[in-house]
Protein backbone atom coordinates (compact mmCIF):
# COMPACT_ATOMS: atom_id res chain seq x y z
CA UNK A 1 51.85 149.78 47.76
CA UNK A 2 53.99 149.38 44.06
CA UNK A 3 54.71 145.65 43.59
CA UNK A 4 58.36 144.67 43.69
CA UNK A 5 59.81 147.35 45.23
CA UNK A 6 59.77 146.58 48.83
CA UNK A 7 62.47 144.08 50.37
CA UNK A 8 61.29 140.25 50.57
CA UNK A 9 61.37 140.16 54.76
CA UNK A 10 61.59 136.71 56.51
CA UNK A 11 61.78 135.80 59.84
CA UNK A 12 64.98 135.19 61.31
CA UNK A 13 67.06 133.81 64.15
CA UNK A 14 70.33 135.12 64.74
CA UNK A 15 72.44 133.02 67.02
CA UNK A 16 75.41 134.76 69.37
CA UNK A 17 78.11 132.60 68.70
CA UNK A 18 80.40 133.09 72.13
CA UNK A 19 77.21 133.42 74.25
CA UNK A 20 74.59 131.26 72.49
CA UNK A 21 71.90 134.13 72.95
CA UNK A 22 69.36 133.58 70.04
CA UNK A 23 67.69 137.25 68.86
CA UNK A 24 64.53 136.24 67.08
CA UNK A 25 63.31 139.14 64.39
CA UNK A 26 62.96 139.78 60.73
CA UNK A 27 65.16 140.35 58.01
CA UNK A 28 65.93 140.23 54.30
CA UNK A 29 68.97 137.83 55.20
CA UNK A 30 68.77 134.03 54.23
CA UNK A 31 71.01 131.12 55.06
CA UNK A 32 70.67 127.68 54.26
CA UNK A 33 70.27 126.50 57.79
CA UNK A 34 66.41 127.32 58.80
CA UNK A 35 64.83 126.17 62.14
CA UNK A 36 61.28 125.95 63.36
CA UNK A 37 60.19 128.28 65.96
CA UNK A 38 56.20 128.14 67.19
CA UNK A 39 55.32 126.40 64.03
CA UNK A 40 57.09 129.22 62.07
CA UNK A 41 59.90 128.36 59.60
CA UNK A 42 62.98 130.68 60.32
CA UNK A 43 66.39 131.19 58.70
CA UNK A 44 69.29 130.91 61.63
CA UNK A 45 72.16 133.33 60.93
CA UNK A 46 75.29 132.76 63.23
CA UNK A 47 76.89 136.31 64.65
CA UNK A 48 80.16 136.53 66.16
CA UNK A 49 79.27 139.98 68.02
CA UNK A 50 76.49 141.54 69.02
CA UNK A 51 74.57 143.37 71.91
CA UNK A 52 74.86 140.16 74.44
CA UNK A 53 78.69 139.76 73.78
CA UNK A 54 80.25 143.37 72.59
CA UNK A 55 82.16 144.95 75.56
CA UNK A 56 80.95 148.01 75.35
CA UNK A 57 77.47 146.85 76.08
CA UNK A 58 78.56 144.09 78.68
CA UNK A 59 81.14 146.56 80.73
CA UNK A 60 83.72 144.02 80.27
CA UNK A 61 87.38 144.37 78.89
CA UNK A 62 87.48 148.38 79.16
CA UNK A 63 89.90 150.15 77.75
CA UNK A 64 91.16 152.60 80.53
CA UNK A 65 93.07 155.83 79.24
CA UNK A 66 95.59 156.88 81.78
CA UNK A 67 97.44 159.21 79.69
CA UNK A 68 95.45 162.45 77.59
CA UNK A 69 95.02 162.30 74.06
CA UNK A 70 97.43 165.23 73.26
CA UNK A 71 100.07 163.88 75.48
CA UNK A 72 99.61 160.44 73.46
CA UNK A 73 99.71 162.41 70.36
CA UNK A 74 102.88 164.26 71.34
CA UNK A 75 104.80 161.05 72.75
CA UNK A 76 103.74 159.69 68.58
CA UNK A 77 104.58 162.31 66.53
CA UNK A 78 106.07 164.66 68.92
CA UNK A 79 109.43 163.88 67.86
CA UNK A 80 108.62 163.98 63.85
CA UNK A 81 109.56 167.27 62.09
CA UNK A 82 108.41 168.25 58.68
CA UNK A 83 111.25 169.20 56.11
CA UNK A 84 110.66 172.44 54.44
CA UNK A 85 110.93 171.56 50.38
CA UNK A 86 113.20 174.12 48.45
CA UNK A 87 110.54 176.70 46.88
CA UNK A 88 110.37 175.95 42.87
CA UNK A 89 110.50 180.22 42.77
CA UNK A 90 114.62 180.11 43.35
């Protein structure tokens, strides 16, 4: 393997912030808060989303569509009509 051209990876806690799940991997992040974990030094990152939280993964807070995506689309810009610019030719 070449010397210095591989990412320095650590290991790394990253800490759901609305859930308090804790993910426990490595990374090439750092942040000054660290935290010891089976005798292993690791850097704790705070998330706001991920996997435990996110509602597409939980099944919460779904958006339902009632209407199509035309009819949506039409109800918009439906209404809108382009004005034909004077040719330069005449």
């Amino acid at each position: 393997m070449k010397k210095d051209l591989h990412p320095d990876y650590h290991p790394v806690v990253f800490v759901d912030i609305s859930t308090g799940r804790r993910f426990v991997t490595r990374s090439t992040v750092k942040s000054a808060k660290t935290e010891e974990i089976d005798g292993v030094e690791h850097y704790v990152v705070s998330c706001g989303i991920t996997s435990d939280s996110h509602p597409f993964f939980t099944g919460r807070n779904q958006f339902v569509d009632t209407e199509g995506r035309i009819d949506k689309f039409q109800k918009r810009f439906g209404a809108v009509r382009r004005v034909k610019k004077p040719s330069k030719a005449s």
